[in-house]
PDB file of N, CA and C in Angstrom:
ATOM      1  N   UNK A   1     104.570  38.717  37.430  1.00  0.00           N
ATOM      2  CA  UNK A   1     105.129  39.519  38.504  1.00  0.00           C
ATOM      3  C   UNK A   1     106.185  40.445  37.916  1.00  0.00           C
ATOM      4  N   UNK A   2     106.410  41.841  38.601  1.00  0.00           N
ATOM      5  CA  UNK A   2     107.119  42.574  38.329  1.00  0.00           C
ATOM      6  C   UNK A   2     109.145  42.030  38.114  1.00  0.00           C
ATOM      7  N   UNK A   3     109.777  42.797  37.488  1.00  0.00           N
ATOM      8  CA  UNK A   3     110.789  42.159  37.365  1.00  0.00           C
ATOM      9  C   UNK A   3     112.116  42.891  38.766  1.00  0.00           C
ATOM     10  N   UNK A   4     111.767  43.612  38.767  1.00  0.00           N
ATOM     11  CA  UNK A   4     113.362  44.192  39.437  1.00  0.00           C
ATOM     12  C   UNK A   4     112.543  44.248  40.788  1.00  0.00           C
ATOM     13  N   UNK A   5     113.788  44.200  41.812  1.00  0.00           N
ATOM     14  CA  UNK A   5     113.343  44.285  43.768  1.00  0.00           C
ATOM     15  C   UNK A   5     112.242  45.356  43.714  1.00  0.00           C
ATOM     16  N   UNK A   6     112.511  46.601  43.343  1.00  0.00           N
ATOM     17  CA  UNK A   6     111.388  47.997  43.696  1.00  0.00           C
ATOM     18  C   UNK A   6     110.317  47.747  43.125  1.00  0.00           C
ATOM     19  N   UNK A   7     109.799  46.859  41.606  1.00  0.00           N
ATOM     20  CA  UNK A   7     109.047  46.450  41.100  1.00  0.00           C
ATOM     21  C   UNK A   7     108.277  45.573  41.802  1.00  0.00           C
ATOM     22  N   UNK A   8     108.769  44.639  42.457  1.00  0.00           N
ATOM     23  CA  UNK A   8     108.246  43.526  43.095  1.00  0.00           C
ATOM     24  C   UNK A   8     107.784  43.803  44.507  1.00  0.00           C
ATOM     25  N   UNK A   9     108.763  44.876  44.964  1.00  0.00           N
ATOM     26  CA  UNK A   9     107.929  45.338  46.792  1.00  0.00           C
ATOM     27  C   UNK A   9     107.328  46.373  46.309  1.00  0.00           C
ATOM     28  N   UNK A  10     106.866  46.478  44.912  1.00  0.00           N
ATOM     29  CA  UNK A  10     105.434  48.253  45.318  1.00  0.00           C
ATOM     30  C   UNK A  10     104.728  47.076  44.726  1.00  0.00           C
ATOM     31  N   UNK A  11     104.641  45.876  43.646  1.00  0.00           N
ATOM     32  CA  UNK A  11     103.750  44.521  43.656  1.00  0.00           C
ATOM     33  C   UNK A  11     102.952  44.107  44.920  1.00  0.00           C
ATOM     34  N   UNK A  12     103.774  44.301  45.966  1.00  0.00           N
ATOM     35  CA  UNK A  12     103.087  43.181  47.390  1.00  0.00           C
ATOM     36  C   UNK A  12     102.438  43.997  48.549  1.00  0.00           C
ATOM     37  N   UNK A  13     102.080  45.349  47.762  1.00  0.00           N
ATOM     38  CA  UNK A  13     101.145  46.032  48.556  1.00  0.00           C
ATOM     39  C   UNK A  13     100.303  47.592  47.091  1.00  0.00           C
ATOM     40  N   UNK A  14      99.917  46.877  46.077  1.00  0.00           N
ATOM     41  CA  UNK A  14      99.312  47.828  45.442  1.00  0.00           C
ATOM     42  C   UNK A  14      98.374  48.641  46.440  1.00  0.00           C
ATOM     43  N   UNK A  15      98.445  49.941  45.946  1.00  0.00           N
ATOM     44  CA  UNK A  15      97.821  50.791  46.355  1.00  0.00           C
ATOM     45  C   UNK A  15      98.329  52.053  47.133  1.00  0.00           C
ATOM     46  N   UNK A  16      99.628  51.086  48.437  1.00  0.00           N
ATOM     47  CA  UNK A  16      99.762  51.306  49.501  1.00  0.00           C
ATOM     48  C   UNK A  16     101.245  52.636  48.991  1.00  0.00           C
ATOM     49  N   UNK A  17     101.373  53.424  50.122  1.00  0.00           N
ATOM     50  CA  UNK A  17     102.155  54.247  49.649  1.00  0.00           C
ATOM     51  C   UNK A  17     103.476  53.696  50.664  1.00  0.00           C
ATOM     52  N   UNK A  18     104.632  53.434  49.743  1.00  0.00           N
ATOM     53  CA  UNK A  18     106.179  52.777  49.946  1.00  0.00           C
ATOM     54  C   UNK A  18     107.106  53.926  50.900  1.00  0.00           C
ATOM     55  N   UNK A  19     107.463  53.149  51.929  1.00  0.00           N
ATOM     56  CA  UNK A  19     108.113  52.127  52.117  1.00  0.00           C
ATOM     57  C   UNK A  19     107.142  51.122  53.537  1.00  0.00           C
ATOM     58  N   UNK A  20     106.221  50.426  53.014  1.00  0.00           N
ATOM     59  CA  UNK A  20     105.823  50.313  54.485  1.00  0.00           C
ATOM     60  C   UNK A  20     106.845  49.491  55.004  1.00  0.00           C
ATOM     61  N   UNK A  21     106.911  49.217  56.009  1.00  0.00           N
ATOM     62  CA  UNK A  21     107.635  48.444  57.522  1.00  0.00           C
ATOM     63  C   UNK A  21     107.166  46.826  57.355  1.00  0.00           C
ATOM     64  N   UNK A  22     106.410  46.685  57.132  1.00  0.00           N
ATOM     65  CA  UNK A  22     105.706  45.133  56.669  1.00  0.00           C
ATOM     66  C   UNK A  22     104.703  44.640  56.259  1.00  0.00           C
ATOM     67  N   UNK A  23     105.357  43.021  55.818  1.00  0.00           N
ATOM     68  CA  UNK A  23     103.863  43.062  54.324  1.00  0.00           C
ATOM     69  C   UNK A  23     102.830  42.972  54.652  1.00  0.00           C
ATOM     70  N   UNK A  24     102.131  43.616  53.728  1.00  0.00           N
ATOM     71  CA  UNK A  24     101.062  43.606  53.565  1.00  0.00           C
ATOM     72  C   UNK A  24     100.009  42.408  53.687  1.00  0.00           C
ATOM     73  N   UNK A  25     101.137  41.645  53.316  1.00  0.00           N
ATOM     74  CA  UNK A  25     100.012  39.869  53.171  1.00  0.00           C
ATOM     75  C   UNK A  25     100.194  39.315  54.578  1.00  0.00           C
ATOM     76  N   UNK A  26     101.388  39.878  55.698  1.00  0.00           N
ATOM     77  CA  UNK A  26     101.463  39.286  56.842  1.00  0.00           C
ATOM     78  C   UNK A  26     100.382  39.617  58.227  1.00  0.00           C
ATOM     79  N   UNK A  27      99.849  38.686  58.820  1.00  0.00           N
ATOM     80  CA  UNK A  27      98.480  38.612  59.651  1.00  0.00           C
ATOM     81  C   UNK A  27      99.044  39.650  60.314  1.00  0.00           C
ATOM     82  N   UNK A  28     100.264  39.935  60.538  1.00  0.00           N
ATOM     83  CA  UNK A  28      99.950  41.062  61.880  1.00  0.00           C
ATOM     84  C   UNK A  28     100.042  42.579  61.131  1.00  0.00           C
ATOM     85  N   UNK A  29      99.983  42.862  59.826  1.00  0.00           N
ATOM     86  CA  UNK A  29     100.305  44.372  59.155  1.00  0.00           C
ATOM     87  C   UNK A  29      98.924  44.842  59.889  1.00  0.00           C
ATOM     88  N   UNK A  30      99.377  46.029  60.406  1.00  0.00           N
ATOM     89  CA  UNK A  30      98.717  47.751  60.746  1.00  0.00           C
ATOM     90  C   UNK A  30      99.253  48.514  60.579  1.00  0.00           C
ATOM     91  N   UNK A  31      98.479  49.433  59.273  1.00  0.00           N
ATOM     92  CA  UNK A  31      99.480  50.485  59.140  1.00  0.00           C
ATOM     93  C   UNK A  31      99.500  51.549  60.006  1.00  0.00           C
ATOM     94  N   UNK A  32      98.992  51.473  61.146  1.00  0.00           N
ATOM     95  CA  UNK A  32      98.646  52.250  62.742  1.00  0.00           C
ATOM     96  C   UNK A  32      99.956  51.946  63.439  1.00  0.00           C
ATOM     97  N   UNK A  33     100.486  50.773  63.390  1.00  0.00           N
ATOM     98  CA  UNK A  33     101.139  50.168  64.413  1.00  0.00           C
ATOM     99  C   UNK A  33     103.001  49.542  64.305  1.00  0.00           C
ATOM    100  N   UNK A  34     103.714  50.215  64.965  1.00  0.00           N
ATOM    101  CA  UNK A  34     104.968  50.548  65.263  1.00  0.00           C
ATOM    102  C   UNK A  34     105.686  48.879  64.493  1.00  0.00           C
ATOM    103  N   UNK A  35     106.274  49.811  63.808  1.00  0.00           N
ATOM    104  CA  UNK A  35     106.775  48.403  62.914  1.00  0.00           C
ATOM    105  C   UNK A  35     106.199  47.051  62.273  1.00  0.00           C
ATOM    106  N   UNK A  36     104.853  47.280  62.331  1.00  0.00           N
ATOM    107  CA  UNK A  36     103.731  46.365  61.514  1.00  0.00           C
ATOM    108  C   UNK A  36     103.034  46.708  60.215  1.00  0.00           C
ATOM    109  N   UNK A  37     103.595  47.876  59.820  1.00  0.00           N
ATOM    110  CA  UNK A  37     103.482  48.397  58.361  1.00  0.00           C
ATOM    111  C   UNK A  37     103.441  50.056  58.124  1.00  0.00           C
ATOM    112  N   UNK A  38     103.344  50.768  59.160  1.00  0.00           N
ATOM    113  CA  UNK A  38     103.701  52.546  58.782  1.00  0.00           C
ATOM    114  C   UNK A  38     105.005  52.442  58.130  1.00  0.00           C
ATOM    115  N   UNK A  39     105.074  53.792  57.117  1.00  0.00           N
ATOM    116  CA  UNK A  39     106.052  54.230  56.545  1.00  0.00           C
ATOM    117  C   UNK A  39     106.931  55.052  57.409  1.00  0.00           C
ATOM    118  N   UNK A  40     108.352  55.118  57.356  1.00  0.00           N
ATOM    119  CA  UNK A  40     109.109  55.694  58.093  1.00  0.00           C
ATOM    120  C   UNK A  40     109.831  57.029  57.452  1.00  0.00           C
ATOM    121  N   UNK A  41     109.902  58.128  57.403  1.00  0.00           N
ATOM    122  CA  UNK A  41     110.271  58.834  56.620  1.00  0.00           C
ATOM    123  C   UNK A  41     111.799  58.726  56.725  1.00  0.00           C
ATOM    124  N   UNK A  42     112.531  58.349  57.390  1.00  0.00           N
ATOM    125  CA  UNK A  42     113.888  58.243  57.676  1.00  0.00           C
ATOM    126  C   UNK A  42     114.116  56.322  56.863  1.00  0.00           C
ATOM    127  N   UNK A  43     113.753  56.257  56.987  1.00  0.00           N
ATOM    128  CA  UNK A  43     113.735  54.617  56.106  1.00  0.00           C
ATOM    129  C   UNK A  43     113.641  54.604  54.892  1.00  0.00           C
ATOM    130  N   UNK A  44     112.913  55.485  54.078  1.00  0.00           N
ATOM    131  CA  UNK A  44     112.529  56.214  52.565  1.00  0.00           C
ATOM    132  C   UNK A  44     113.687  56.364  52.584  1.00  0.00           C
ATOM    133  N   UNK A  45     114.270  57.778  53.392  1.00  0.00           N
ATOM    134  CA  UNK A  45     115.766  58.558  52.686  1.00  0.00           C
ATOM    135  C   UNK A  45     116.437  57.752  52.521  1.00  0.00           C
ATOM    136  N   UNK A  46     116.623  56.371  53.695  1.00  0.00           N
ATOM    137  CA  UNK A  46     118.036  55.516  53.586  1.00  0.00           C
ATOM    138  C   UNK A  46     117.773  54.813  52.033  1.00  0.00           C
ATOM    139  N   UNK A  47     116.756  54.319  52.185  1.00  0.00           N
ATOM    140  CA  UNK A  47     116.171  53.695  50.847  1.00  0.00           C
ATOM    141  C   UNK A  47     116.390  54.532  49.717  1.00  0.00           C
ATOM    142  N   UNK A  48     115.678  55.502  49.710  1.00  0.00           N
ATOM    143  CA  UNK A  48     116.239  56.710  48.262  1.00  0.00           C
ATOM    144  C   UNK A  48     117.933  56.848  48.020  1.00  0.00           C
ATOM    145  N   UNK A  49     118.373  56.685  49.122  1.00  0.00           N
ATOM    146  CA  UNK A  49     120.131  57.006  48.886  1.00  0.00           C
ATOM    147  C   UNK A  49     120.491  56.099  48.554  1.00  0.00           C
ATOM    148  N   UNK A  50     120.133  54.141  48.665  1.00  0.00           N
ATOM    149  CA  UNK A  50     120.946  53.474  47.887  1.00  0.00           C
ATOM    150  C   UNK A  50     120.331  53.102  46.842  1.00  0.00           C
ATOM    151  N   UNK A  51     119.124  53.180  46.842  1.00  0.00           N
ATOM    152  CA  UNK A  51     118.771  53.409  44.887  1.00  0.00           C
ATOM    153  C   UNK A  51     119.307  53.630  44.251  1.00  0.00           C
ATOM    154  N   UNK A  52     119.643  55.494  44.533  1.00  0.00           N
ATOM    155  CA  UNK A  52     120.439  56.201  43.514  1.00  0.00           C
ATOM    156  C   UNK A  52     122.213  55.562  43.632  1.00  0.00           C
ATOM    157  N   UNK A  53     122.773  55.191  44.433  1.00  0.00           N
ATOM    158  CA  UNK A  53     123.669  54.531  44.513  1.00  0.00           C
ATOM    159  C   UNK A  53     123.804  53.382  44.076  1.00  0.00           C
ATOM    160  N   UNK A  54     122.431  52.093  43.577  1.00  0.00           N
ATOM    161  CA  UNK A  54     122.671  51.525  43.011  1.00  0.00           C
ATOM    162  C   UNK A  54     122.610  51.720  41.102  1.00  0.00           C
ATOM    163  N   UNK A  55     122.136  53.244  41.305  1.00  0.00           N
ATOM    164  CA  UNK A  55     121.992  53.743  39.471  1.00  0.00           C
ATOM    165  C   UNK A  55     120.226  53.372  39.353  1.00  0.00           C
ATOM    166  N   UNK A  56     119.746  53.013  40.232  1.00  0.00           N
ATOM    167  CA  UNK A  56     118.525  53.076  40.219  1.00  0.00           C
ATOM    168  C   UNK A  56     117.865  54.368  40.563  1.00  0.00           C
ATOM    169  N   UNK A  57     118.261  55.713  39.654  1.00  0.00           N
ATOM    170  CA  UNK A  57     117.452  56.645  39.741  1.00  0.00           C
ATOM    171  C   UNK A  57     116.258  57.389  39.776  1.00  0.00           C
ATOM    172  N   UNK A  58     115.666  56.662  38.555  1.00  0.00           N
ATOM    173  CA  UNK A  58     114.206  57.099  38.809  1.00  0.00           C
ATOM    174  C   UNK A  58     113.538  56.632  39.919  1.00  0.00           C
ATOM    175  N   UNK A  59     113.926  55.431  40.771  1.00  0.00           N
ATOM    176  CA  UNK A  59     113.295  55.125  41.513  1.00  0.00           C
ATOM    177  C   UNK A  59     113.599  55.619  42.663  1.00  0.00           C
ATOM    178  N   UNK A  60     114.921  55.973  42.787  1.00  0.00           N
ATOM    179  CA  UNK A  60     115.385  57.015  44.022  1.00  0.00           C
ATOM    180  C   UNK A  60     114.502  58.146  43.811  1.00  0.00           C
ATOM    181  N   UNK A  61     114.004  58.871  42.714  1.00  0.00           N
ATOM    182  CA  UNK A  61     113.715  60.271  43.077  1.00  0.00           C
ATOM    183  C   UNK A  61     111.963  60.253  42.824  1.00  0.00           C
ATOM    184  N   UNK A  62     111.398  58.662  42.762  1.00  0.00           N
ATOM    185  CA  UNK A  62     109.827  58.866  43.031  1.00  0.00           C
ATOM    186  C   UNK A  62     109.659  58.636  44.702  1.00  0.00           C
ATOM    187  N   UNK A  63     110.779  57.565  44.861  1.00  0.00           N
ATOM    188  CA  UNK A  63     111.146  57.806  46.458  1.00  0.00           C
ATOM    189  C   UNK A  63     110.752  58.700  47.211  1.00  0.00           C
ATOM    190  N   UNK A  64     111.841  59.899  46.956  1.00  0.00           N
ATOM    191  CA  UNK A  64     111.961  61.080  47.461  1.00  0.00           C
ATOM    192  C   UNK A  64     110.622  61.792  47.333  1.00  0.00           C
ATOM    193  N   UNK A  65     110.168  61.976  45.932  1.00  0.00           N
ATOM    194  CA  UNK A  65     108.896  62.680  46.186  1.00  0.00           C
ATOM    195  C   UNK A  65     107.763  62.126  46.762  1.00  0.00           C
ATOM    196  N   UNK A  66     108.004  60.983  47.056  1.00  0.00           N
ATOM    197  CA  UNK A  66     106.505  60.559  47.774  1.00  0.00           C
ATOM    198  C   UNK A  66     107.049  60.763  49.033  1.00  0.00           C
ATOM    199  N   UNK A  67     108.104  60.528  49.809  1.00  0.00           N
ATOM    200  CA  UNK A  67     107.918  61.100  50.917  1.00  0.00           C
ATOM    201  C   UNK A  67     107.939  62.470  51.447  1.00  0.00           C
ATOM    202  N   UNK A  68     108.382  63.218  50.629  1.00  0.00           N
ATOM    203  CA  UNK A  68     107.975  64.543  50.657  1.00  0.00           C
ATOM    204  C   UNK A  68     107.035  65.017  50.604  1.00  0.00           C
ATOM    205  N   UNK A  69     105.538  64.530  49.596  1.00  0.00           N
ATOM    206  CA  UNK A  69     104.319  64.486  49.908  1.00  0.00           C
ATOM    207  C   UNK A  69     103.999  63.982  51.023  1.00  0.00           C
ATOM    208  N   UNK A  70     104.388  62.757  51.590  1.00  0.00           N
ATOM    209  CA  UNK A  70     103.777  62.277  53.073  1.00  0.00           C
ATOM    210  C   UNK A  70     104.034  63.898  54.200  1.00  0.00           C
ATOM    211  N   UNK A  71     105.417  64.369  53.679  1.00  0.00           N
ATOM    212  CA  UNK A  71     105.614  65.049  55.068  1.00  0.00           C
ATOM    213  C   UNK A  71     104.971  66.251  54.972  1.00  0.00           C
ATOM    214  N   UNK A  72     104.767  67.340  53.555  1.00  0.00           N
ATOM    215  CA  UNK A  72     103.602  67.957  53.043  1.00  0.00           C
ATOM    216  C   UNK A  72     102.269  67.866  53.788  1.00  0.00           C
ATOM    217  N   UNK A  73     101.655  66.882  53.644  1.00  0.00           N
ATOM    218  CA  UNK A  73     100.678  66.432  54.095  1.00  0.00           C
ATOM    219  C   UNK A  73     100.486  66.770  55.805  1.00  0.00           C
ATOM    220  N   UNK A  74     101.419  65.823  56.666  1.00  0.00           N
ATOM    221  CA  UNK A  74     101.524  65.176  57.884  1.00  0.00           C
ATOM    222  C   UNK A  74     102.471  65.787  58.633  1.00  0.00           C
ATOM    223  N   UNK A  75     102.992  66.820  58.231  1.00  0.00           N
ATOM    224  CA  UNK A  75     103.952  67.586  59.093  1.00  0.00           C
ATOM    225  C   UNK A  75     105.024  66.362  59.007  1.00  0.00           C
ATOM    226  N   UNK A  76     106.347  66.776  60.068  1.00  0.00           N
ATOM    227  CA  UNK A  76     107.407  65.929  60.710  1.00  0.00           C
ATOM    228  C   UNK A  76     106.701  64.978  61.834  1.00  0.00           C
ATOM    229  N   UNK A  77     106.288  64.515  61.368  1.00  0.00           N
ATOM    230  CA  UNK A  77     106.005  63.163  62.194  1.00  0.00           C
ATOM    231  C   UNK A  77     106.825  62.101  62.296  1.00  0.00           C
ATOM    232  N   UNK A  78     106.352  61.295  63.156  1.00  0.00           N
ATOM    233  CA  UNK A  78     107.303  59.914  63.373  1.00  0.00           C
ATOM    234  C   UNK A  78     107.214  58.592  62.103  1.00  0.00           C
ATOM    235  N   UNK A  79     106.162  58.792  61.979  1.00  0.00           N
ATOM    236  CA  UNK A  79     105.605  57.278  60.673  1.00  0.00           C
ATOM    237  C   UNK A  79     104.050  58.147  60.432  1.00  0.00           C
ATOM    238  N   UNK A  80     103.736  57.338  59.623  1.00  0.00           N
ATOM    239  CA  UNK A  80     102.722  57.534  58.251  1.00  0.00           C
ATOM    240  C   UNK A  80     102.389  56.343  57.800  1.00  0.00           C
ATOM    241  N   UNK A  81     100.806  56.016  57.493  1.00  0.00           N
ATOM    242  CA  UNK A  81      99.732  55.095  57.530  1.00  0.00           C
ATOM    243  C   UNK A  81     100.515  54.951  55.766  1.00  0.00           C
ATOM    244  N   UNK A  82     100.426  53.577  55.735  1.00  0.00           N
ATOM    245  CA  UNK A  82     100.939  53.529  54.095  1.00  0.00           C
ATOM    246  C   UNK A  82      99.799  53.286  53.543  1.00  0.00           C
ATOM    247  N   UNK A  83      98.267  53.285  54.066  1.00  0.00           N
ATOM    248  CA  UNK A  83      97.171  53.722  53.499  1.00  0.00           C
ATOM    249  C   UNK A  83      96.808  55.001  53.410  1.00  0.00           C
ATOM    250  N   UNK A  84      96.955  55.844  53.935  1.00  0.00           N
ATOM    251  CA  UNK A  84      96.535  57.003  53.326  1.00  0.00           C
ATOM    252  C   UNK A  84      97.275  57.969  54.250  1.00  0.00           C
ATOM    253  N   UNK A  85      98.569  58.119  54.332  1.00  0.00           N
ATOM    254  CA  UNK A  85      99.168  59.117  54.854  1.00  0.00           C
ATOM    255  C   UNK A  85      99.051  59.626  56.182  1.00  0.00           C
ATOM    256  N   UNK A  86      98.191  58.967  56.950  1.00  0.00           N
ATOM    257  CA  UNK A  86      98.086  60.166  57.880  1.00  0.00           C
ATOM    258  C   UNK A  86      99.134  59.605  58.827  1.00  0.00           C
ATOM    259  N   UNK A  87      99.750  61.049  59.776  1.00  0.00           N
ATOM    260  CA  UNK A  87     101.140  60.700  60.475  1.00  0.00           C
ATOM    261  C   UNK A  87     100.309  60.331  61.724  1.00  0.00           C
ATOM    262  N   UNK A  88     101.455  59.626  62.420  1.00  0.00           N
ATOM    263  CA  UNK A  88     101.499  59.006  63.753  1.00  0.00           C
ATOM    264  C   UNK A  88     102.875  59.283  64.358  1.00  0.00           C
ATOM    265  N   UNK A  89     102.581  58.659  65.494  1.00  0.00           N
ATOM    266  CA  UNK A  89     103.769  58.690  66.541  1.00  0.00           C
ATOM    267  C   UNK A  89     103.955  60.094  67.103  1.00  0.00           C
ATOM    268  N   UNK A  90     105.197  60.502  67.357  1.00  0.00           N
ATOM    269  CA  UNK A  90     105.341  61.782  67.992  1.00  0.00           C
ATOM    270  C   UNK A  90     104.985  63.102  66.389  1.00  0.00           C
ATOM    271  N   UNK A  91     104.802  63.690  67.151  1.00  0.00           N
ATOM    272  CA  UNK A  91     104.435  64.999  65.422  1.00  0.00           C
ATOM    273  C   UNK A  91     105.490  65.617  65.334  1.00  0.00           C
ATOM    274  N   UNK A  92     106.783  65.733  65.792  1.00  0.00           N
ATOM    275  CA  UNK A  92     107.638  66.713  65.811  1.00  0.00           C
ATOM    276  C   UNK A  92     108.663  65.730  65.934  1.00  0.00           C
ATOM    277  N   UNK A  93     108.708  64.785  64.999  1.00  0.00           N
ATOM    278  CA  UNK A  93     110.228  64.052  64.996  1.00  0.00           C
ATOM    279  C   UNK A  93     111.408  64.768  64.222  1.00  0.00           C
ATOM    280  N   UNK A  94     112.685  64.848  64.897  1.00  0.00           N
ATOM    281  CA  UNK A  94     113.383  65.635  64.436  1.00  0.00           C
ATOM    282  C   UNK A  94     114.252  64.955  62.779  1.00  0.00           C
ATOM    283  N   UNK A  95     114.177  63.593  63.153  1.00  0.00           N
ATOM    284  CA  UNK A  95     114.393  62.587  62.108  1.00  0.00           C
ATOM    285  C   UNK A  95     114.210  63.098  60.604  1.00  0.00           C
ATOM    286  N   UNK A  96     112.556  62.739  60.495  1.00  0.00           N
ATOM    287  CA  UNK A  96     112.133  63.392  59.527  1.00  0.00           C
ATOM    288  C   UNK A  96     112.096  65.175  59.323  1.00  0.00           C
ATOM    289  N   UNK A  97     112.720  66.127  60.288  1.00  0.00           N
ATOM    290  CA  UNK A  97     113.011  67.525  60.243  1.00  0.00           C
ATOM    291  C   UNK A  97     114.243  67.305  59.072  1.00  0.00           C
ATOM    292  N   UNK A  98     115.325  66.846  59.554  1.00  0.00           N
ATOM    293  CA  UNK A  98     116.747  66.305  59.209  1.00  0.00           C
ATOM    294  C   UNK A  98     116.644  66.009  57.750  1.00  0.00           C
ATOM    295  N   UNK A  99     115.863  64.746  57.586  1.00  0.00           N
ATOM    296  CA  UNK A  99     115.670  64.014  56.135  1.00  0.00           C
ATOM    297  C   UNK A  99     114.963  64.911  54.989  1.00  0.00           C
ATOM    298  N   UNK A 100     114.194  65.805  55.468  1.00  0.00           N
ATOM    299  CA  UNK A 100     113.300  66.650  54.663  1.00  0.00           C
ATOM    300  C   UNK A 100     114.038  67.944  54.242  1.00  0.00           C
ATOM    301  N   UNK A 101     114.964  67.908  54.982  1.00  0.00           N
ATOM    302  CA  UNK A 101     116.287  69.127  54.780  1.00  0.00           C
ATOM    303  C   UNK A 101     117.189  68.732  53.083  1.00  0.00           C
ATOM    304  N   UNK A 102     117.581  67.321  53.521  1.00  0.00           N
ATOM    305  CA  UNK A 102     118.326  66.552  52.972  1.00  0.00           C
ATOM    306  C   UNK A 102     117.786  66.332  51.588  1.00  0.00           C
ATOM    307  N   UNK A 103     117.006  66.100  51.559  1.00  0.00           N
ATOM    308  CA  UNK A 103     115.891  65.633  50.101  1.00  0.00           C
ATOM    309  C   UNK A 103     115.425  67.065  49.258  1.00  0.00           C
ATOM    310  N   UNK A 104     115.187  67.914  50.419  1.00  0.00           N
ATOM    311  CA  UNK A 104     115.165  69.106  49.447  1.00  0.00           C
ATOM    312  C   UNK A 104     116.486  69.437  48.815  1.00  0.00           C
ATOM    313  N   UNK A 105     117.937  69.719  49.150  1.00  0.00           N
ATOM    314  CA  UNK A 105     118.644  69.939  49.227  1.00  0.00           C
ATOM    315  C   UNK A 105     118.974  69.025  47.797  1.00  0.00           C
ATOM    316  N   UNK A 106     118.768  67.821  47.993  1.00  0.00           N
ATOM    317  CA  UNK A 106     119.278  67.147  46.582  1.00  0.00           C
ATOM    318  C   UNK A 106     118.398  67.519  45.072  1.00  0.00           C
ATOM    319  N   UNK A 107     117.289  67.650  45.926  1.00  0.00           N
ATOM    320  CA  UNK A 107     116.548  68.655  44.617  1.00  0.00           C
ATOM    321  C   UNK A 107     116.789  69.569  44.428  1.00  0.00           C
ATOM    322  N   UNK A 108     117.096  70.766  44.612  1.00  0.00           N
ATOM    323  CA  UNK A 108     117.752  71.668  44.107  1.00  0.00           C
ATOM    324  C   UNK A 108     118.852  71.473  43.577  1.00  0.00           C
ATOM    325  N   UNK A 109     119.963  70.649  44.003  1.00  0.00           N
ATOM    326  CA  UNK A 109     121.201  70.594  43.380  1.00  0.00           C
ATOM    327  C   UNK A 109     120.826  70.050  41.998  1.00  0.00           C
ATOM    328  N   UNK A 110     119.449  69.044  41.578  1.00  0.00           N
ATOM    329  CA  UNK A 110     119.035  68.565  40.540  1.00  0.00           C
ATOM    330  C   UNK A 110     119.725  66.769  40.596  1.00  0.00           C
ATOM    331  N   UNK A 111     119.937  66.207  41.725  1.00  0.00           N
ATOM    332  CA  UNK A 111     120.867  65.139  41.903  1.00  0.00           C
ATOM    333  C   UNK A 111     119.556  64.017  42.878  1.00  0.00           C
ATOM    334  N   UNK A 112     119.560  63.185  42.396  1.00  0.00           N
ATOM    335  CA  UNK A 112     118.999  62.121  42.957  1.00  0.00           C
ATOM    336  C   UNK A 112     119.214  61.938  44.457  1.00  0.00           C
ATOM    337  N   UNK A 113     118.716  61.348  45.390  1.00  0.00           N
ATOM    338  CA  UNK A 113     118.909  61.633  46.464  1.00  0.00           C
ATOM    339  C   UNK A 113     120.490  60.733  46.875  1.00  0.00           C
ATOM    340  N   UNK A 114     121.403  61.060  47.414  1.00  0.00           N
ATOM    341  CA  UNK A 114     122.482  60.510  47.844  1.00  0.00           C
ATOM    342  C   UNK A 114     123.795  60.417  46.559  1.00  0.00           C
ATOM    343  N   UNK A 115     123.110  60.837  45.884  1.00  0.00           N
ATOM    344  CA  UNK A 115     124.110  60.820  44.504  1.00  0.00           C
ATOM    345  C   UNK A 115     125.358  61.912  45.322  1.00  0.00           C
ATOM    346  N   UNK A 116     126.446  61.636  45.493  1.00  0.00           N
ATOM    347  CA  UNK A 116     127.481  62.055  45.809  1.00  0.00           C
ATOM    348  C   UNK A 116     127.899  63.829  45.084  1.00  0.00           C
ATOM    349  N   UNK A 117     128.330  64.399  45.676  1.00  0.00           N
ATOM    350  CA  UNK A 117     128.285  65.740  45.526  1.00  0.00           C
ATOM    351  C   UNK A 117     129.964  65.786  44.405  1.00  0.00           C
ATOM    352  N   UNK A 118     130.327  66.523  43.477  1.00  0.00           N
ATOM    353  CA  UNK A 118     131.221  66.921  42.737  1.00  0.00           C
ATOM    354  C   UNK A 118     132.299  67.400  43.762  1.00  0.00           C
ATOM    355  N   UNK A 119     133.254  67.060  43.584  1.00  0.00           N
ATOM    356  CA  UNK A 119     134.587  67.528  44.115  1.00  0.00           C
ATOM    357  C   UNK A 119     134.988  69.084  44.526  1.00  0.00           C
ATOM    358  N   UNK A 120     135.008  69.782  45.538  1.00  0.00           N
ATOM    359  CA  UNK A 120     135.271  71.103  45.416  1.00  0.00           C
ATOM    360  C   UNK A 120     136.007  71.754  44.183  1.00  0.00           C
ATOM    361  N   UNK A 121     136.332  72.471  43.857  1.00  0.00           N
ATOM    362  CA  UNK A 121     137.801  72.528  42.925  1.00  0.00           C
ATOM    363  C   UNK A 121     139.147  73.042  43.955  1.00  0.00           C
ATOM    364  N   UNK A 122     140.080  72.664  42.969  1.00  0.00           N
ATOM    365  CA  UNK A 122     141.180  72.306  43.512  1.00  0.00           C
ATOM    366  C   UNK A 122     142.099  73.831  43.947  1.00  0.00           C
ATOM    367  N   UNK A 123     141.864  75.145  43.275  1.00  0.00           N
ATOM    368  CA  UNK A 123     141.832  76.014  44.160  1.00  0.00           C
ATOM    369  C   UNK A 123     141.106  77.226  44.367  1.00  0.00           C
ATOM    370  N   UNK A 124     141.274  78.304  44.990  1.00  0.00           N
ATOM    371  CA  UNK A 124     140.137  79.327  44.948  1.00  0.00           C
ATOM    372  C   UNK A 124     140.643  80.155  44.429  1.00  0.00           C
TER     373      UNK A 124
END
């Protein structure tokens, strides 16, 4: 078995695209169905921000790009099949509008997602 937490929860659903909502091995997972295993795109970001906060970077910023592909894909939707992407729930969640702002935004700065921003300077 894989060694570190992110190692071990993308272990207990090969294939499946992270973060689903629940396991995979549990009788009631659908990745159709509201907290029984869709991916949340607002659950990713929280997830991508303490990655990189725990110095777990690379894994914060494959994070980020896979849910950026989900939303690529699936528009701003509410959740996403952690089998194959396709969105559900409402199509125009503002959630994932918000988070997809946010994630771009740290890519450009070139900063992992939530990695804390540099100090203004001290005068103008």
């Amino acid at each position: 078995m894989a060694g570190s937490p992110p190692e071990r929860y993308l272990a207990s659903g090969p294939g499946l695209i992270p973060l689903w909502s629940a396991p995979p091995s549990q009788p009631g997972f659908d990745p159709h169905r509201y907290w029984r295993g869709p991916v949340w795109a607002p659950v990713n970001w929280l997830a991508a921000r303490n990655l990189a906060a725990l110095g777990l970077r690379a894994e914060s910023e494959r994070l980020a790009e896979v849910t950026l592909r989900l939303i690529a894909g699936g528009g701003f939707a509410e959740h996403y099949s952690p089998v194959d992407g396709t969105p559900a729930g409402a199509p125009s969640f503002s959630w994932t509008a918000a988070i997809t702002l946010d994630l771009l935004a740290d890519g450009r700065r070139g900063r992992a997602p939530g990695t804390p921003s540099p100090p203004p300077p001290s005068s103008f």
